[in-house]
C-alpha atoms as a PDB file:
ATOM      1  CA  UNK A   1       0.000   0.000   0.000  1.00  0.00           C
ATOM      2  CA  UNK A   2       2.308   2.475  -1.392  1.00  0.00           C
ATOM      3  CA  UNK A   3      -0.409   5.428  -1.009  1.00  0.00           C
ATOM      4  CA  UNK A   4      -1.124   4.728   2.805  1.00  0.00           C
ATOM      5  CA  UNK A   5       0.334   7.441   4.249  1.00  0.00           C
ATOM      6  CA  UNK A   6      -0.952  10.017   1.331  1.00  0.00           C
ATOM      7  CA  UNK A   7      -4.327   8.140   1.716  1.00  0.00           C
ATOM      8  CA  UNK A   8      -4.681   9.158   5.674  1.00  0.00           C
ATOM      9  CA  UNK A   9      -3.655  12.591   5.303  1.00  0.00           C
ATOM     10  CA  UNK A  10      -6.194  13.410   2.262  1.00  0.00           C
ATOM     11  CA  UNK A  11      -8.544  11.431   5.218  1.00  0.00           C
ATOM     12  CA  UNK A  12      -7.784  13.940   7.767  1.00  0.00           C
ATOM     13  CA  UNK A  13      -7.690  17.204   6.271  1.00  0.00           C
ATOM     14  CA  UNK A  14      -9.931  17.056   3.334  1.00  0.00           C
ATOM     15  CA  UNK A  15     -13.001  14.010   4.377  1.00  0.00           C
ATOM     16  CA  UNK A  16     -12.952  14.219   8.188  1.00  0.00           C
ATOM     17  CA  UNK A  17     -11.869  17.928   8.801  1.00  0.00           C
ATOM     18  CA  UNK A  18      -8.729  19.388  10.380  1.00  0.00           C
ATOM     19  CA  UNK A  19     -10.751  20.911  13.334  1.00  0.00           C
ATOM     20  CA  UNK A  20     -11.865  16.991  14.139  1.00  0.00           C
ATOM     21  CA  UNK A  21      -9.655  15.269  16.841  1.00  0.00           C
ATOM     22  CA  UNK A  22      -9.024  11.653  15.554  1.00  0.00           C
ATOM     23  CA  UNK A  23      -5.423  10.969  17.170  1.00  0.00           C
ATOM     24  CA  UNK A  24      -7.545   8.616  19.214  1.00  0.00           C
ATOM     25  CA  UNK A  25      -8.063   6.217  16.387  1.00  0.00           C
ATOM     26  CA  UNK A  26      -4.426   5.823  15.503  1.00  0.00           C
ATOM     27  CA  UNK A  27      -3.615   2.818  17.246  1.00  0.00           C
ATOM     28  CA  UNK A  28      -5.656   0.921  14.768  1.00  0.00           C
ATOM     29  CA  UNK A  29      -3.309   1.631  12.393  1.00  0.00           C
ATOM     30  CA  UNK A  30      -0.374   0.369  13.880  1.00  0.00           C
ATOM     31  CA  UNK A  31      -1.764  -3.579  12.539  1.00  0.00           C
ATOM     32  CA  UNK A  32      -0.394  -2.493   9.000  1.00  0.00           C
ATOM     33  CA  UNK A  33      -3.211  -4.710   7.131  1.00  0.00           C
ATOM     34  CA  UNK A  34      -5.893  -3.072   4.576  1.00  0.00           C
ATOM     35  CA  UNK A  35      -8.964  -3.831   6.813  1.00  0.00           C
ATOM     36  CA  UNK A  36      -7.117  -1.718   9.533  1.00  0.00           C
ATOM     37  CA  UNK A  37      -6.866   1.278   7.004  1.00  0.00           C
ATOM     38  CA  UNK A  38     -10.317   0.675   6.654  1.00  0.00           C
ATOM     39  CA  UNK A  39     -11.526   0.167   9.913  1.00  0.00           C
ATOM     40  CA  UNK A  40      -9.806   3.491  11.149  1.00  0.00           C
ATOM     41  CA  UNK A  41     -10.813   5.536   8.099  1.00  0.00           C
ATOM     42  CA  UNK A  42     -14.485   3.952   9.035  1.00  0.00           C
ATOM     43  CA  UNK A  43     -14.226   5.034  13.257  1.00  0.00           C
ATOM     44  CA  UNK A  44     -12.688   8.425  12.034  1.00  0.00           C
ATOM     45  CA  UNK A  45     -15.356   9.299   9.487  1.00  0.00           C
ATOM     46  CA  UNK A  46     -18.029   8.065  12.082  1.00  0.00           C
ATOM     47  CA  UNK A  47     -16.208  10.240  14.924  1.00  0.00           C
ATOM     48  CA  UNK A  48     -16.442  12.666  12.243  1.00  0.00           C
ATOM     49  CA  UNK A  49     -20.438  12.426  11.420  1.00  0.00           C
ATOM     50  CA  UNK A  50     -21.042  12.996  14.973  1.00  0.00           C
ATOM     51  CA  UNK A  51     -19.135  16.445  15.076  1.00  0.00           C
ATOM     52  CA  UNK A  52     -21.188  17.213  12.064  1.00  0.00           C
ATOM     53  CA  UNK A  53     -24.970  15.715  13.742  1.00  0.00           C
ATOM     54  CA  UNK A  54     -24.116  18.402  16.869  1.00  0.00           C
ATOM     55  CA  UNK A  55     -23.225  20.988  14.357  1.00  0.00           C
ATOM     56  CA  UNK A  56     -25.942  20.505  12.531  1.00  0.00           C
ATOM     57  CA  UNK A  57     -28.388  21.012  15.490  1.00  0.00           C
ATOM     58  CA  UNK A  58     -29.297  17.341  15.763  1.00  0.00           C
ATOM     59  CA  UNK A  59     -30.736  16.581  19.412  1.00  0.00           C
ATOM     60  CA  UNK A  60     -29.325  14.407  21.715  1.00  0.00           C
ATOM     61  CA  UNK A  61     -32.245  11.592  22.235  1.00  0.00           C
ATOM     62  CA  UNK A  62     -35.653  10.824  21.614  1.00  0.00           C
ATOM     63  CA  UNK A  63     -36.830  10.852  24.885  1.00  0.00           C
ATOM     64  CA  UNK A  64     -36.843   7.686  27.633  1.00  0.00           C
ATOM     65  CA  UNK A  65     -38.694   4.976  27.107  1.00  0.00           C
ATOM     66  CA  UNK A  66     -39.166   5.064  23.312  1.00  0.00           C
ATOM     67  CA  UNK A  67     -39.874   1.747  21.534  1.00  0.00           C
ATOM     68  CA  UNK A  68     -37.522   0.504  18.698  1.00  0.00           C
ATOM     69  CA  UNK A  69     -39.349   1.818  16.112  1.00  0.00           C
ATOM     70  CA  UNK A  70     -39.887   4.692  17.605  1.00  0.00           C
ATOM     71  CA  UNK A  71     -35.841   5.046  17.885  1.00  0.00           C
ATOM     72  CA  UNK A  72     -35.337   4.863  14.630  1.00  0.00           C
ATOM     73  CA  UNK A  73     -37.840   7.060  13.220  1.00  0.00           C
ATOM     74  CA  UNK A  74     -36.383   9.376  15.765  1.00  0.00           C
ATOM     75  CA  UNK A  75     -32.923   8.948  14.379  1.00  0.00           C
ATOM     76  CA  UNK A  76     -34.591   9.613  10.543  1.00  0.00           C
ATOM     77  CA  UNK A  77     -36.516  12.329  11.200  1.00  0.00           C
ATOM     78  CA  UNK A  78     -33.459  14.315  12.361  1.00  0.00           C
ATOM     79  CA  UNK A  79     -31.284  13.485   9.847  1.00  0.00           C
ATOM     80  CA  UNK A  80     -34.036  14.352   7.393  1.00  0.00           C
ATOM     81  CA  UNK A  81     -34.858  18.021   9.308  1.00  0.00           C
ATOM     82  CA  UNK A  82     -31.564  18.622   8.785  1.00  0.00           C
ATOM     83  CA  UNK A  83     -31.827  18.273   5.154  1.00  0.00           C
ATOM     84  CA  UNK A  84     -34.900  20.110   4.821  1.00  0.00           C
ATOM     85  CA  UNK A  85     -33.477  23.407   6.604  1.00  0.00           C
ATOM     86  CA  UNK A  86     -30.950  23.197   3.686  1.00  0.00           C
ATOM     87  CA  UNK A  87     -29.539  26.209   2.699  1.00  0.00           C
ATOM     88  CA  UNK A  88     -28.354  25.058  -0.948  1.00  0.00           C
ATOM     89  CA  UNK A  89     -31.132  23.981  -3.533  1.00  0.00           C
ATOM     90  CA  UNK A  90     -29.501  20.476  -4.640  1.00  0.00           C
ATOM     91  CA  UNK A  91     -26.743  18.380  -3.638  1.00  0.00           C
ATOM     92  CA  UNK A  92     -23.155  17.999  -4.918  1.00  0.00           C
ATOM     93  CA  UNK A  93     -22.561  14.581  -5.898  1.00  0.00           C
ATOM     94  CA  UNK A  94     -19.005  14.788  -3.807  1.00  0.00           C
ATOM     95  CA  UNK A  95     -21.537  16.385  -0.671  1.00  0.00           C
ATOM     96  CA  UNK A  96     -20.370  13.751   1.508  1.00  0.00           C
ATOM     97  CA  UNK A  97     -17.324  14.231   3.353  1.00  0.00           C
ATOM     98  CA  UNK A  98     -18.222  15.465   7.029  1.00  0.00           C
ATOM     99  CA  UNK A  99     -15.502  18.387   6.530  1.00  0.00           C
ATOM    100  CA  UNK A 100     -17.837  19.514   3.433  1.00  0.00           C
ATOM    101  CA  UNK A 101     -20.721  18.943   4.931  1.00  0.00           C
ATOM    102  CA  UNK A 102     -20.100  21.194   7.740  1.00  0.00           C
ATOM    103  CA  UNK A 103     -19.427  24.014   5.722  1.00  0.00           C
ATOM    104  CA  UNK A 104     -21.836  23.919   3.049  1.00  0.00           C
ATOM    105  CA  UNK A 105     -24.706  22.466   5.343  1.00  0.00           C
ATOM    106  CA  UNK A 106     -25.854  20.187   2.339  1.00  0.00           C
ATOM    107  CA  UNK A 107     -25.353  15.966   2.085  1.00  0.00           C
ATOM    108  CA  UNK A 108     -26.274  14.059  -0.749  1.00  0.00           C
ATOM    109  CA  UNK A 109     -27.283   9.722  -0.208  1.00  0.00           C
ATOM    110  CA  UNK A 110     -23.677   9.093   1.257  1.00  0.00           C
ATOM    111  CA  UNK A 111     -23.449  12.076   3.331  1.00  0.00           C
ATOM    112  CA  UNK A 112     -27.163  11.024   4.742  1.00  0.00           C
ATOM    113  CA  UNK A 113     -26.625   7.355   5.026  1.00  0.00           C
ATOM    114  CA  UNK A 114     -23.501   8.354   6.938  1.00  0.00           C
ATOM    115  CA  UNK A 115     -25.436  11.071   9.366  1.00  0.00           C
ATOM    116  CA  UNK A 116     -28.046   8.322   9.834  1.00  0.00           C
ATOM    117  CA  UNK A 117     -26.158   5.081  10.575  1.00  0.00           C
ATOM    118  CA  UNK A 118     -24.371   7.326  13.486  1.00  0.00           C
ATOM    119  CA  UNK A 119     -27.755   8.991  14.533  1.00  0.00           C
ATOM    120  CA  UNK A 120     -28.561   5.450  15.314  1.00  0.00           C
ATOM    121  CA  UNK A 121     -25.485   4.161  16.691  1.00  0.00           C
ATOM    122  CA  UNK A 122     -25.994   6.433  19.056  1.00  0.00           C
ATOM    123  CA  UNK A 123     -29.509   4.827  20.024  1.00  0.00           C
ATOM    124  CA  UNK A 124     -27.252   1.386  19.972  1.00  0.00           C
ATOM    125  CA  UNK A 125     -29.089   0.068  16.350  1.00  0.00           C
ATOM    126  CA  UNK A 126     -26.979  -1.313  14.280  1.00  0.00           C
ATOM    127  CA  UNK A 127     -27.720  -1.006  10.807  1.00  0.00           C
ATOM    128  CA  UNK A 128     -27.291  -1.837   7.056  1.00  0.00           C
ATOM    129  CA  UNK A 129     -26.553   0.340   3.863  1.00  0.00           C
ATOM    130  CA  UNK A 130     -29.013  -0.547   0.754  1.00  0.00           C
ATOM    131  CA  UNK A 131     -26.779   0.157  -2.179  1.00  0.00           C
ATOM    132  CA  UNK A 132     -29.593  -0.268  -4.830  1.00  0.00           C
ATOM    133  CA  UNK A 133     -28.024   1.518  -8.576  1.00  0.00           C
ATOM    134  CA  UNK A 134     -26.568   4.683  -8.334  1.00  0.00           C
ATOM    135  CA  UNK A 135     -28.117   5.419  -5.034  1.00  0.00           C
ATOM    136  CA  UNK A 136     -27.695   4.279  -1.014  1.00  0.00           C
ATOM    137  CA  UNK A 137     -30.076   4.490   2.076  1.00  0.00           C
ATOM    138  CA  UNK A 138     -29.836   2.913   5.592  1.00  0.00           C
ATOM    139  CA  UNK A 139     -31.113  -0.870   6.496  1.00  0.00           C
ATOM    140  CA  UNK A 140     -32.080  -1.459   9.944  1.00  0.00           C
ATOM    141  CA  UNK A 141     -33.497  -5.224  10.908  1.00  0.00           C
ATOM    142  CA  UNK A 142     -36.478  -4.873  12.781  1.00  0.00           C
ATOM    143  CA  UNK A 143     -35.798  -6.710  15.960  1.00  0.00           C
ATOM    144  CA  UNK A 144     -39.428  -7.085  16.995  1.00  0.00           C
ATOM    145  CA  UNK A 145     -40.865  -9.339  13.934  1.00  0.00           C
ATOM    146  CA  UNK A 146     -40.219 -12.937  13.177  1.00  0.00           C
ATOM    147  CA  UNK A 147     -40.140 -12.614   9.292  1.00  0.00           C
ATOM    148  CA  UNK A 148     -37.252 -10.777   7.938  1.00  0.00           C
ATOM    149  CA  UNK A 149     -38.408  -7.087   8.268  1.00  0.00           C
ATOM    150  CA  UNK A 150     -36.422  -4.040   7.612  1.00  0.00           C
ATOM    151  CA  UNK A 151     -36.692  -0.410   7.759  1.00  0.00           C
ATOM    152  CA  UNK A 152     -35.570   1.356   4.181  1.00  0.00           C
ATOM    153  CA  UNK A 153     -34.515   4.976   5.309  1.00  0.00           C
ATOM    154  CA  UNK A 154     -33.702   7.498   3.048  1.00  0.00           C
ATOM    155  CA  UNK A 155     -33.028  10.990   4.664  1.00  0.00           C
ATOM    156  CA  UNK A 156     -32.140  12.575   1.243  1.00  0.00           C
ATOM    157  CA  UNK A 157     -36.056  11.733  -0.544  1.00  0.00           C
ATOM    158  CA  UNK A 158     -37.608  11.684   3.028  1.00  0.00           C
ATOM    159  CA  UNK A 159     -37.905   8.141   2.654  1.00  0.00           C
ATOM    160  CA  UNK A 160     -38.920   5.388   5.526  1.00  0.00           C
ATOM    161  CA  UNK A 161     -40.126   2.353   4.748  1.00  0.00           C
ATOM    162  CA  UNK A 162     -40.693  -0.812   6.456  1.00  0.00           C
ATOM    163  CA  UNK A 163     -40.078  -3.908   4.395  1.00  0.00           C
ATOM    164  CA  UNK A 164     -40.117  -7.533   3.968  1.00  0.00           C
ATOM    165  CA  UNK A 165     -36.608  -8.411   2.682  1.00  0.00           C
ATOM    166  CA  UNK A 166     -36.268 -11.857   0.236  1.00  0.00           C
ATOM    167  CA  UNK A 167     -32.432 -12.983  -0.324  1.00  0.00           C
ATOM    168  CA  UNK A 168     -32.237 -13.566  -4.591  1.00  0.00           C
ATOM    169  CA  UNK A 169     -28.962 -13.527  -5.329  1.00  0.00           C
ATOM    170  CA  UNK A 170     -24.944 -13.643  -3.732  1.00  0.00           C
ATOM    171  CA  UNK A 171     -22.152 -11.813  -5.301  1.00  0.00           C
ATOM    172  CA  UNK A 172     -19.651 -13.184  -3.392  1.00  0.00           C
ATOM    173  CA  UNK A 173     -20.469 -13.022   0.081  1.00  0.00           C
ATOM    174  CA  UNK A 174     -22.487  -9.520  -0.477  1.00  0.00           C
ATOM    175  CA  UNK A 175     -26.625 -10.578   0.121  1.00  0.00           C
ATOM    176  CA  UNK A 176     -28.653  -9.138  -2.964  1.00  0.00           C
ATOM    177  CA  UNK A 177     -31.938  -8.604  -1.704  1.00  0.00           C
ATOM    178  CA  UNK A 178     -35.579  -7.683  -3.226  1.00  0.00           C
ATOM    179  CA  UNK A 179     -37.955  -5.579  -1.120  1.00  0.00           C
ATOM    180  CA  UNK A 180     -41.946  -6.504  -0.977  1.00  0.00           C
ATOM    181  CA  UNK A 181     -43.005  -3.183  -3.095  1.00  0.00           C
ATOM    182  CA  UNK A 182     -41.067  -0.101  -5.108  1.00  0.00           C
ATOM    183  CA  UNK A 183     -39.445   1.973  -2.819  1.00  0.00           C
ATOM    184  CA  UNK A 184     -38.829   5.016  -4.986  1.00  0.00           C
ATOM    185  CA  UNK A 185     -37.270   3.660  -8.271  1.00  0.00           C
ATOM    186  CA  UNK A 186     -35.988   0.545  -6.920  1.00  0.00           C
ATOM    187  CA  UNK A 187     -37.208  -2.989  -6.237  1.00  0.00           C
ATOM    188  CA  UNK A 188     -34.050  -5.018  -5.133  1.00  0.00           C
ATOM    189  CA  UNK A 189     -30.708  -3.989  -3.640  1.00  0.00           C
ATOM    190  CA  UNK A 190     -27.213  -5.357  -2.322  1.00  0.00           C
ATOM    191  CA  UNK A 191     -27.084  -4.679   1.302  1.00  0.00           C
ATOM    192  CA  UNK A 192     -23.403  -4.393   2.463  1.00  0.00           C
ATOM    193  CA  UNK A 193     -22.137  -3.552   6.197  1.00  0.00           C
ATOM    194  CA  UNK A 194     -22.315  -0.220   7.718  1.00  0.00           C
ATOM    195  CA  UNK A 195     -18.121  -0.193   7.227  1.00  0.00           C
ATOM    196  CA  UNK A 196     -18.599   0.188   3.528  1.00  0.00           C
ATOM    197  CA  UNK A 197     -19.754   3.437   3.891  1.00  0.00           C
ATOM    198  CA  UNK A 198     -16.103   4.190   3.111  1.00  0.00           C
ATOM    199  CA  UNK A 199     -16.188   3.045  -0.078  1.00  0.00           C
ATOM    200  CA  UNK A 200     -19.021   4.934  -1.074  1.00  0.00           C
ATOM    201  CA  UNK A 201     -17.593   8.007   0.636  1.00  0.00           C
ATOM    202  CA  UNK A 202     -14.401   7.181  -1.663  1.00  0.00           C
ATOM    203  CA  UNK A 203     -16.244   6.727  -4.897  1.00  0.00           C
ATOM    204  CA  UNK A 204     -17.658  10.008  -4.398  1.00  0.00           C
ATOM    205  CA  UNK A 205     -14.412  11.548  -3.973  1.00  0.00           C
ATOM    206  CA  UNK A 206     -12.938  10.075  -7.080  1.00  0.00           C
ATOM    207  CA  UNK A 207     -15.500  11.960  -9.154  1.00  0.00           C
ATOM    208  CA  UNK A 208     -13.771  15.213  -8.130  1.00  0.00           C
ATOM    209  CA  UNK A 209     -10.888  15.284  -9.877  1.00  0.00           C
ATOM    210  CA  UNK A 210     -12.891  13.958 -13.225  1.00  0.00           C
ATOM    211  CA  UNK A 211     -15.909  17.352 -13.167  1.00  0.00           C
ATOM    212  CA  UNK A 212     -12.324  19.409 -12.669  1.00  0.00           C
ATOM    213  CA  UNK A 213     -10.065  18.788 -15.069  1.00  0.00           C
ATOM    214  CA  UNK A 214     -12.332  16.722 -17.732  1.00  0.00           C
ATOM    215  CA  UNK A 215     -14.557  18.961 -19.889  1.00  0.00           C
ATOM    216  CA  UNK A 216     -16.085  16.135 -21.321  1.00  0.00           C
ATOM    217  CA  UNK A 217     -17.078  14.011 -18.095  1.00  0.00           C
ATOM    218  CA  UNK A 218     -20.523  14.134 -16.940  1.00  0.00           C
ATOM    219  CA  UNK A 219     -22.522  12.106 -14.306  1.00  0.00           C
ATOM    220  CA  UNK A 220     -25.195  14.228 -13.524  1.00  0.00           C
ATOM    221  CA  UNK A 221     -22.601  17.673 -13.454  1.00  0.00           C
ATOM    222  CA  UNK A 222     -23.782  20.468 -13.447  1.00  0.00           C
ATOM    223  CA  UNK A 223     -21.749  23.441 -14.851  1.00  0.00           C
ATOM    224  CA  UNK A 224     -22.434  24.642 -11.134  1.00  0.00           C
ATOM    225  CA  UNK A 225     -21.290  21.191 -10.322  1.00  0.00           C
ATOM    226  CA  UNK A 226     -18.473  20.897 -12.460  1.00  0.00           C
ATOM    227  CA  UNK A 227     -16.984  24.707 -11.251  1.00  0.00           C
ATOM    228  CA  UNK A 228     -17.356  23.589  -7.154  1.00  0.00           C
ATOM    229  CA  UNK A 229     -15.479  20.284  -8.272  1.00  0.00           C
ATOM    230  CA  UNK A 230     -12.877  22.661  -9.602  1.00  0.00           C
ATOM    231  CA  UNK A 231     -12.515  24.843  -6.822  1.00  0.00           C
ATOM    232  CA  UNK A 232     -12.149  21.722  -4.501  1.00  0.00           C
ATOM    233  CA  UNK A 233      -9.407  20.518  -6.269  1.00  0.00           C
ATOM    234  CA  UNK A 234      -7.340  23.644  -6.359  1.00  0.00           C
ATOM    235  CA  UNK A 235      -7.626  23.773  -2.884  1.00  0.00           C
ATOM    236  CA  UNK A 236      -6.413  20.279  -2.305  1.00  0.00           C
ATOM    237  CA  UNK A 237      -4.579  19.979  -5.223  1.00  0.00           C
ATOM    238  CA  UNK A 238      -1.760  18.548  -3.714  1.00  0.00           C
ATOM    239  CA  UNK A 239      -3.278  15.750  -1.843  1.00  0.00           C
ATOM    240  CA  UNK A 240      -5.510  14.781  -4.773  1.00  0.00           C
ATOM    241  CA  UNK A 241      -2.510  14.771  -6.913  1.00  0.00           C
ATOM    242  CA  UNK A 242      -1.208  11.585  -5.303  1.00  0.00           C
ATOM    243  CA  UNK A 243      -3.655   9.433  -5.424  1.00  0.00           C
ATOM    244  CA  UNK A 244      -5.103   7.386  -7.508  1.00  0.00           C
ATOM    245  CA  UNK A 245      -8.793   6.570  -6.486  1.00  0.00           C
ATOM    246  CA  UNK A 246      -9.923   3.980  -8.463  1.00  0.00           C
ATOM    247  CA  UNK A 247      -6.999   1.883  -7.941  1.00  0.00           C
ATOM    248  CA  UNK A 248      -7.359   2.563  -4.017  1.00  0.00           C
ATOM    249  CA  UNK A 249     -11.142   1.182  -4.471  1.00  0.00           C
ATOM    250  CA  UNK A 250     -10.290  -1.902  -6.392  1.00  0.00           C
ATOM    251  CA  UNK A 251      -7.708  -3.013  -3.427  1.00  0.00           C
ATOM    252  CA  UNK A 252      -9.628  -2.365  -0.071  1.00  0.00           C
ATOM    253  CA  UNK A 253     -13.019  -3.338  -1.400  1.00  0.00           C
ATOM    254  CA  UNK A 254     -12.241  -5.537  -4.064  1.00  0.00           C
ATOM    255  CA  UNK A 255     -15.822  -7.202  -4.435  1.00  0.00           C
ATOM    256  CA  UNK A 256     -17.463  -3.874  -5.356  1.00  0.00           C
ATOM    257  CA  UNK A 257     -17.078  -4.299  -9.015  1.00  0.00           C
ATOM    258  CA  UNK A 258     -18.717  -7.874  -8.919  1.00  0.00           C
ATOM    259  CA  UNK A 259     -22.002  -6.007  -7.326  1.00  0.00           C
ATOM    260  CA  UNK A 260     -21.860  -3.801 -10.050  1.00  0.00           C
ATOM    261  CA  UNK A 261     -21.667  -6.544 -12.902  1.00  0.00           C
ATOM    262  CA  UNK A 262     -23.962  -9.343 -11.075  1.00  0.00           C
ATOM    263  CA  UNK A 263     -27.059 -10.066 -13.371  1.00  0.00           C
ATOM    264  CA  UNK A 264     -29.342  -9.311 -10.897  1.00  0.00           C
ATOM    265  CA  UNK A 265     -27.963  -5.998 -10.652  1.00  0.00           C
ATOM    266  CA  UNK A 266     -27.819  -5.429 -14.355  1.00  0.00           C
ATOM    267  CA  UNK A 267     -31.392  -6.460 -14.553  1.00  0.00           C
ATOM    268  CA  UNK A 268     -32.225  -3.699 -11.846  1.00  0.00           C
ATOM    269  CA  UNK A 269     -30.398  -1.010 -13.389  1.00  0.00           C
ATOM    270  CA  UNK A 270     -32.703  -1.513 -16.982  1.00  0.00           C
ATOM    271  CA  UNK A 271     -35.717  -1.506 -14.971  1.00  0.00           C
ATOM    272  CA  UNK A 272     -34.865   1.542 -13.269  1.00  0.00           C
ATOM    273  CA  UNK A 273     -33.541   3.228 -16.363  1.00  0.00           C
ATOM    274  CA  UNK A 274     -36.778   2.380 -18.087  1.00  0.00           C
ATOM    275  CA  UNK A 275     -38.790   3.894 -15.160  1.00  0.00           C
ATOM    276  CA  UNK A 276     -36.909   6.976 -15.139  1.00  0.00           C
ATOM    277  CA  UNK A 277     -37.455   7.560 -18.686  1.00  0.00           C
ATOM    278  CA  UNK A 278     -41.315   7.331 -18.357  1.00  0.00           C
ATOM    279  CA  UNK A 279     -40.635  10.203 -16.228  1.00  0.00           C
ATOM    280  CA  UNK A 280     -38.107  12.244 -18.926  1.00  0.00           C
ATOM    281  CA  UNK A 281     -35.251  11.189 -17.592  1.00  0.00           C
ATOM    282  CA  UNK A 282     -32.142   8.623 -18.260  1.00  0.00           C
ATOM    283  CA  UNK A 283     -29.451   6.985 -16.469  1.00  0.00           C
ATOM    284  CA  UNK A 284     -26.998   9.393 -17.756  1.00  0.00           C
ATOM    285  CA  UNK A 285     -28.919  12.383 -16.335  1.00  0.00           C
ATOM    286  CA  UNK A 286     -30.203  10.566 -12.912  1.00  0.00           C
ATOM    287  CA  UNK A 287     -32.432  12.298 -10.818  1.00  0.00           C
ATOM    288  CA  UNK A 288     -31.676  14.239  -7.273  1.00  0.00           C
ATOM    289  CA  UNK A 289     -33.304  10.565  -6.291  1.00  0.00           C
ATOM    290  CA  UNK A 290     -30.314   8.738  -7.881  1.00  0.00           C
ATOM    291  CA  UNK A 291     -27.090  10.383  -7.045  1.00  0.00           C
ATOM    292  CA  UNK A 292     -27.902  13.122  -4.537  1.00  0.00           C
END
């Protein structure tokens, strides 16, 4: 891991924030091993998300007392007030480093899934991350019921949804799952630990330095998009200079690309696409629904 040490200072100062005390965390690095990196870039960017929850005006619990349901819904409803009193219009597709969030009081999916899996850690649920195409929510088991029951939670779309879950498919050892109705666009997801939440965090970074310096690359950019990309990367230019995101990605979470190629998956992405279109859309252009 020749980019380690460029890897967890681009960690510190640009995704978790400079004003964030992580020097706690460091012993987990001293193992030397990939899963370490990623279990301390995981704690730090969690330590990080609760800086940004207190910042944010998120309150401290939903009262003694509360059932489990009632816990989570808690935990969603203030991530999702937080989104609503939103300054900014739309979401940056990079809008999910805590650092960034902080400061520009916006979050897209990852920034939301992040605020919400440590909204409930903090209630002691343990949850989930849906990663249906193109988009992520939160997946929280729902202790109290004998079939397999979770809550779908979407802060960005205001989003909660309790579901029966049905395993279809593996890729690897990542579950793909199918939910008992639509939830938004999407009818069947891969459901992948809380930790992962890294690599999503990650995969929205890489797209930075591809709005700034390619004039031809487009996920859903903006020209807004594409000009806050750029100014991002001149201020970090150095630290995004060294590394090489893609490559990063393909070593610590090397089964991501078989998620993205499994037929189920495939099958799910055309079925979305098509639904999108009935609405004037396409997968090239996706929706705030889809990417923010």
């Amino acid at each position: 891991m020749d980019y380690r040490e460029d890897l967890i200072t681009f960690w510190r100062v640009v995704i978790v924030g400079s004003d964030v005390n992580i020097n706690c965390y460091d012993s987990i690095l001293a193992a030397g091993t990939a899963d370490a990196l990623v279990e301390w870039m995981f704690q730090t960017l969690m330590k990080a998300a609760q800086v940004t929850l207190e910042e944010l005006g998120c309150s401290s619990s939903p009262g003694e007392g509360s059932s489990f349901a009632e816990r989570i819904s808690w935990a969603f409803r203030e991530v999702n007030r937080i989104k609503n009193h939103s300054p900014k219009l739309t979401s940056r597709i990079f809008h999910s480093w805590p650092a960034l969030i902080r400061e520009v009081r916006e979050f897209n999916c990852v920034g939301a899934a992040l605020l919400t899996c440590q909204a409930l850690a903090n209630l002691q649920i343990e949850s989930d991350l849906a990663a249906p195409p193109f988009h992520l929510a939160n997946l929280v088991p729902y202790e109290e019921s004998l079939e397999r029951v979770a809550f779908y939670l979407d802060a960005t779309n205001s989003i909660k949804e309790r579901t029966r879950l049905q395993d279809i498919g593996q890729s690897g050892h990542i579950p793909i799952v199918s939910f008992d109705k639509r939830i938004d666009f999407f009818s069947r997801a891969a459901v992948v630990p809380d930790r992962a939440i890294v690599l999503f965090v990650l995969e929205n970074t890489s797209l930075v330095p591809k709005l700034a310096k390619d004039p031809y690359f487009a996920v859903k950019g903006t020209l807004e998009e594409k000009e806050e990309a750029k100014s991002l990367y001149k201020r970090y230019v150095d630290l995004f200079g060294v590394l090489r995101f893609e490559a990063i990605i393909h070593e610590l979470f090397p089964w991501r690309d078989n998620i993205d190629s499994h037929p189920l998956m495939r099958e799910e992405i055309v079925t979305v696409d098509s639904l999108m279109r009935e609405q004037g859309v396409s997968m090239k252009t996706p929706p705030p629904t889809m990417m923010s």
